[in-house]
N, C-alpha and C. Protein backbone atom coordinates (compact mmCIF):
# COMPACT_ATOMS: atom_id res chain seq x y z
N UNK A 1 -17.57 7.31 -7.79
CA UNK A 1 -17.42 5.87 -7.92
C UNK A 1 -15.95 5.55 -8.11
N UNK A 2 -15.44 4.61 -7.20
CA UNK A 2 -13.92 4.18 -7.54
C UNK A 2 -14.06 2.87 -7.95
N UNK A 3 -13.14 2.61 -8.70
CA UNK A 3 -12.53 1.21 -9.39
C UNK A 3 -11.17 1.13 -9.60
N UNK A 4 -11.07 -0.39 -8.98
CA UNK A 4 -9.29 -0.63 -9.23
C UNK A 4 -9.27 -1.02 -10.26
N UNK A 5 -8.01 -0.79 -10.82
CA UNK A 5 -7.55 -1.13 -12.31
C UNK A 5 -5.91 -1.38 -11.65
N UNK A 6 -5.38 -2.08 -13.07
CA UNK A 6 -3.99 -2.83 -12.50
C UNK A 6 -2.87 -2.28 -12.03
N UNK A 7 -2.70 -0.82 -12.13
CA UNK A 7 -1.84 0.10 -11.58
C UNK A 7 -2.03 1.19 -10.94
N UNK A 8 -3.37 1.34 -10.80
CA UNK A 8 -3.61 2.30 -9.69
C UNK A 8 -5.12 2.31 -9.93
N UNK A 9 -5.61 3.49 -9.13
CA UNK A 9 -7.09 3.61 -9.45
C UNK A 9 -7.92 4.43 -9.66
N UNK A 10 -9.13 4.51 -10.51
CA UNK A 10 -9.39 5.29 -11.33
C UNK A 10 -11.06 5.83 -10.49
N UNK A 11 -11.00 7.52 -10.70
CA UNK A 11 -12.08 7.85 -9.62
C UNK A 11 -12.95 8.44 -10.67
N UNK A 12 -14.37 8.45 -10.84
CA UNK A 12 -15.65 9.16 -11.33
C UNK A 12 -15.51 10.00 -11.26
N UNK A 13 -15.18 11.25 -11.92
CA UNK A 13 -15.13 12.61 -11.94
C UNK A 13 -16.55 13.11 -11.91
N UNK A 14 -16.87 14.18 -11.55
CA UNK A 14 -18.67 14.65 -11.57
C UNK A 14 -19.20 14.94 -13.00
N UNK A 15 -18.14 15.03 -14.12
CA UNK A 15 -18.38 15.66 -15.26
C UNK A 15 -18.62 14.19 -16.21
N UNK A 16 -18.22 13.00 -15.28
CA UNK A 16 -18.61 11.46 -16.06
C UNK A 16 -16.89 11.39 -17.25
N UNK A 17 -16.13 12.55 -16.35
CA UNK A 17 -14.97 11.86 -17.01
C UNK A 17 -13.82 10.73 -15.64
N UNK A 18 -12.72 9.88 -16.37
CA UNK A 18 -12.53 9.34 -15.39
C UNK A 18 -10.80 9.84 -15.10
N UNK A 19 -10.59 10.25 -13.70
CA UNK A 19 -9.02 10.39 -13.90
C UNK A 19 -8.39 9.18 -12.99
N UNK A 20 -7.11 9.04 -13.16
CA UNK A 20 -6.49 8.02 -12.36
C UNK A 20 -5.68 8.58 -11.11
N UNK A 21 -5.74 8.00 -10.16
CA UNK A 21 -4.81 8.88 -9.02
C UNK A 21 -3.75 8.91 -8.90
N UNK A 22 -2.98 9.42 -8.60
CA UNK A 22 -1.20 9.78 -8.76
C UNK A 22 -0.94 8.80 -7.67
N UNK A 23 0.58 8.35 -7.82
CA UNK A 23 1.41 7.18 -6.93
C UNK A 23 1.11 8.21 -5.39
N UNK A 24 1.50 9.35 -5.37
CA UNK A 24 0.99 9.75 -4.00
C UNK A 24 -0.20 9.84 -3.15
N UNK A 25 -1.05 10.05 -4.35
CA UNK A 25 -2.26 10.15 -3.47
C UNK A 25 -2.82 8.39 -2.96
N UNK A 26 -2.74 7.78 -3.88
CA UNK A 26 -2.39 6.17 -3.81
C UNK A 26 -1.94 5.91 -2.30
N UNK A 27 -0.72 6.12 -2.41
CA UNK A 27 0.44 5.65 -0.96
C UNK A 27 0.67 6.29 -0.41
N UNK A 28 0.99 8.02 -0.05
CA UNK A 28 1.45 8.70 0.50
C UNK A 28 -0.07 9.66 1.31
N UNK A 29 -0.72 8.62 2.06
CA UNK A 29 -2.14 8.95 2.61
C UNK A 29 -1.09 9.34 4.18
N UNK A 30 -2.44 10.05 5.09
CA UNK A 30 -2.16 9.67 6.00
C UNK A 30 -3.38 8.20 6.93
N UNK A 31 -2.93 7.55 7.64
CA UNK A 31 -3.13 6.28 8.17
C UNK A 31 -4.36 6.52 9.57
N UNK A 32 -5.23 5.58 9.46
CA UNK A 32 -6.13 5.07 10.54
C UNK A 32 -5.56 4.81 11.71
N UNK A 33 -4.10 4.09 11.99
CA UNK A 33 -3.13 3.30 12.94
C UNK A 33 -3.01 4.38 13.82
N UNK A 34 -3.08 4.45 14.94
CA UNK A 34 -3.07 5.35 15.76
C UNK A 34 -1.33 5.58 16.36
N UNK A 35 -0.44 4.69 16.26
CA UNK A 35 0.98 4.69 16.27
C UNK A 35 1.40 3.18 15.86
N UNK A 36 2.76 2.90 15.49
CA UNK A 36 3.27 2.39 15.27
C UNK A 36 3.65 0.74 15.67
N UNK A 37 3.03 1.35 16.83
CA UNK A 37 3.13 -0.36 17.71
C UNK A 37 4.57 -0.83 18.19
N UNK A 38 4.64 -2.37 18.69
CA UNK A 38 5.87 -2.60 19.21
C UNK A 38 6.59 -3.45 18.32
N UNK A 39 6.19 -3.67 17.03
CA UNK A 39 6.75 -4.57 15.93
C UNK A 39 7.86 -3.61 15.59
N UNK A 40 9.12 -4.32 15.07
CA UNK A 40 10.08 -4.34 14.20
C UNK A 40 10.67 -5.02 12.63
N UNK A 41 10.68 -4.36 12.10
CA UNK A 41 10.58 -5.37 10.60
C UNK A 41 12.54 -4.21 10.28
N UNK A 42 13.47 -5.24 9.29
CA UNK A 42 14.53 -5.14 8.73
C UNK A 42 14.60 -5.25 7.38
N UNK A 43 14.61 -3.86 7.05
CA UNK A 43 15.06 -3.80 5.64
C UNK A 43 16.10 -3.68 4.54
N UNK A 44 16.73 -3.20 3.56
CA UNK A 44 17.86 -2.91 3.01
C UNK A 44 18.09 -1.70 3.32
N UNK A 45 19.41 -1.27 3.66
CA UNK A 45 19.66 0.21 3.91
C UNK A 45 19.29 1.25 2.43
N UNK A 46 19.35 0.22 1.34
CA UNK A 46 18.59 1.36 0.48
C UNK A 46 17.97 1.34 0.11
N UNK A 47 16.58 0.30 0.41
CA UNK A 47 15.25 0.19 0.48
C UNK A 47 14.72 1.81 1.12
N UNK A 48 15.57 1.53 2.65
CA UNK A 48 15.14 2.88 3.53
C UNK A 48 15.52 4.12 3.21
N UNK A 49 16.47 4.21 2.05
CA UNK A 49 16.76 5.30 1.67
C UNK A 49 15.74 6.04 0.90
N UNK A 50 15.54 4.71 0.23
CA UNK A 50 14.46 5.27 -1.00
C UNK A 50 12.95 5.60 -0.45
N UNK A 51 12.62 4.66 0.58
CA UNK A 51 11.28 4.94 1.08
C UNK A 51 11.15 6.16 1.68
N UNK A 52 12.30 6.94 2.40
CA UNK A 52 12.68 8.08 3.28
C UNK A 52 12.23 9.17 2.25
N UNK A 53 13.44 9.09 0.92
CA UNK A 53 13.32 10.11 -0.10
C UNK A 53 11.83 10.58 -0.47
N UNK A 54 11.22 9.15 -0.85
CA UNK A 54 9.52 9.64 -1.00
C UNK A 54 8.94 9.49 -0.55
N UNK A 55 8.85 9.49 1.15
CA UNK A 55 7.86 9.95 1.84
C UNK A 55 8.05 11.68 1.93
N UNK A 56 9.23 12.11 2.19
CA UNK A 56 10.38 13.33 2.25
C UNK A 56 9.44 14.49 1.17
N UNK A 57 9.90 13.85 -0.31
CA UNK A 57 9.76 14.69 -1.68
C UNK A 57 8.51 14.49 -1.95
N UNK A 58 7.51 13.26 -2.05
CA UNK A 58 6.56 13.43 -2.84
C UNK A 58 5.17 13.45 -1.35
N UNK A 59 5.71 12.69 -0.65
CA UNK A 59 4.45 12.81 0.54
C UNK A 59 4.82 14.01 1.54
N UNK A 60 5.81 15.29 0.96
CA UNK A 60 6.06 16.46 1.71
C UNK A 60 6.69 16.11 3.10
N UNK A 61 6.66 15.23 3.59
CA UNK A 61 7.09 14.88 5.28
C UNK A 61 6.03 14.97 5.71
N UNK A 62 4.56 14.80 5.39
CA UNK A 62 3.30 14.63 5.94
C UNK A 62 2.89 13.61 6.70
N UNK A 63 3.33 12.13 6.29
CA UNK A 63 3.35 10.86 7.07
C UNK A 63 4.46 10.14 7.21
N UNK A 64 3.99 9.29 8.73
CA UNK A 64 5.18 8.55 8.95
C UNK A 64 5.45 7.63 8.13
N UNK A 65 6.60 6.92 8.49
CA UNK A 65 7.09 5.58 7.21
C UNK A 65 6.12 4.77 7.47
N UNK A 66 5.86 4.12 8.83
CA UNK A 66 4.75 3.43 9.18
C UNK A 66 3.57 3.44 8.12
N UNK A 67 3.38 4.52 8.25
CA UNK A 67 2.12 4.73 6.87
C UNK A 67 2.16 4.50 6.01
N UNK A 68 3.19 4.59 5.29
CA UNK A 68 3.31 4.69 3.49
C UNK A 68 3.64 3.25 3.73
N UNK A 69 4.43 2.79 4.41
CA UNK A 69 4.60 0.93 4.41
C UNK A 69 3.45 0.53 4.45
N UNK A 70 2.59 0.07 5.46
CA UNK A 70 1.10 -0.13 5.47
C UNK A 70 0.62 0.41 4.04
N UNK A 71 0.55 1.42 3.74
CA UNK A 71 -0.48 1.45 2.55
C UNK A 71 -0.19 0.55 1.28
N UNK A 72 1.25 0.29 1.22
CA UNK A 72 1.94 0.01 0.22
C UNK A 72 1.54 -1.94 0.36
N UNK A 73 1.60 -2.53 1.87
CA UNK A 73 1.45 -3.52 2.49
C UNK A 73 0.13 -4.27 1.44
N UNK A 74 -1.00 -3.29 2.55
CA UNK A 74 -2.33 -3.15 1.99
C UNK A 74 -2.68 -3.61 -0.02
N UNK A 75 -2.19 -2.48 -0.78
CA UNK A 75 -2.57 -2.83 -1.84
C UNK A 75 -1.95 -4.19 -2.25
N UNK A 76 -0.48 -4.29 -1.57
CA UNK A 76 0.04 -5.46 -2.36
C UNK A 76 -1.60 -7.05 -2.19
N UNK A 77 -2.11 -6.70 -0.29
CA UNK A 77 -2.82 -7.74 -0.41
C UNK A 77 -3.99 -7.97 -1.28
N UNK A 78 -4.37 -6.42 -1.30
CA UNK A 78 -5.46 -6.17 -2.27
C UNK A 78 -5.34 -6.93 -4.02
N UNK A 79 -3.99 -6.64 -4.15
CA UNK A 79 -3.64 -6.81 -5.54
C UNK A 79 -3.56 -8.56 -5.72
N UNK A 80 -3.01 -9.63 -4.42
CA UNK A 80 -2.63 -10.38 -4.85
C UNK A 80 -3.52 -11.44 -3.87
N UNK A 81 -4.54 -10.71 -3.06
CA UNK A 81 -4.94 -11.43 -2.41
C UNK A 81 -5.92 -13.44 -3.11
N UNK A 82 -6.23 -13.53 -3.90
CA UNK A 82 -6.42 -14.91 -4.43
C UNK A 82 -5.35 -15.57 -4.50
N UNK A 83 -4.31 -14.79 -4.70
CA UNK A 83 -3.09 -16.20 -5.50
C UNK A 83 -2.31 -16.19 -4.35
N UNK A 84 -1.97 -15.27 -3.19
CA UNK A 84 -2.01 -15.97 -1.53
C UNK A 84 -2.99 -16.73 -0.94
N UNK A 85 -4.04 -16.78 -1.27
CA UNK A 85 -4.65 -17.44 -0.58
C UNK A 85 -4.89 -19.17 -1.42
N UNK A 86 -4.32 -18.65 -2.77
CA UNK A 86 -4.48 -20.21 -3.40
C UNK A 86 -3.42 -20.93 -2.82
N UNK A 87 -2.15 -20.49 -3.06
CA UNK A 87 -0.56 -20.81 -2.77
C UNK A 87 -1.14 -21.54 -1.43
N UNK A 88 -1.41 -20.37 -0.49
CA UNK A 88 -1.33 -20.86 1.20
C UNK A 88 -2.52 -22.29 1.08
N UNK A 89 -3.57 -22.33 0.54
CA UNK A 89 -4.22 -23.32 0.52
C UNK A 89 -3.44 -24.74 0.08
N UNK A 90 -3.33 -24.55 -1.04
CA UNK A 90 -2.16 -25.81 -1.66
C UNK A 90 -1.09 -26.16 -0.35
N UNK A 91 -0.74 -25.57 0.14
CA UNK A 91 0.52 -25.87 0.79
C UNK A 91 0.10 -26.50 2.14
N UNK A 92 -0.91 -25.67 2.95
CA UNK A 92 -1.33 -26.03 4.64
C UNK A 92 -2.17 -26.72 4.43
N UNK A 93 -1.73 -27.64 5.35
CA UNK A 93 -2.35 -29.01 5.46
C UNK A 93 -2.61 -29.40 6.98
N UNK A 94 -4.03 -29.62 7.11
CA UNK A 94 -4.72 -29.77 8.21
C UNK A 94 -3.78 -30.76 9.37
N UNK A 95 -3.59 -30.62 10.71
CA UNK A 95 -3.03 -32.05 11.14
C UNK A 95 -4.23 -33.14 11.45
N UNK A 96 -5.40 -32.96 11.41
CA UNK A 96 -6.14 -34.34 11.56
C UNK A 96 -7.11 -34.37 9.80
């Protein structure tokens, strides 16, 4: 049984104890996306440094950046998805 909790998430162990999953196993998955696509997104050069380093050190060089961005993408919507969708509600306004 999994459950999110506010910083990561916590899995049913078989013994009915509960452990929490490490920032890698979290983000440093490998991805469903079959490649990368034709999108381009611009980041800080040491945004990319840092994302490089831990995909590199802690995700071994196992997945692409593509991936660990997406996963990272993902929870943010997971995490914040009501209060985007309140914000965007308040704001868009029908034209008729």
């Amino acid at each position: 049984m999994k459950k999110n909790i506010k910083n990561g998430k916590t899995i049913q162990v078989g013994n009915g104890s509960v452990k929490k999953e490490s920032y890698g196993t979290q983000f440093l998955k490998q991805h469903a996306m079959a490649c990368r696509g034709d999108k381009s997104i611009y980041i800080r050069p040491e945004y990319h440094e840092r994302i490089v380093r831990i995909v590199h050190v802690i995700g071994d060089d196992k997945i692409p950046l593509y991936a660990y961005l997406d996963n990272i993408i993902k929870h943010h919507f997971d995490q914040f998805e009501k209060a985007i969708t309140k914000d965007f509600n308040e704001k868009f306004k029908p034209i008729f």
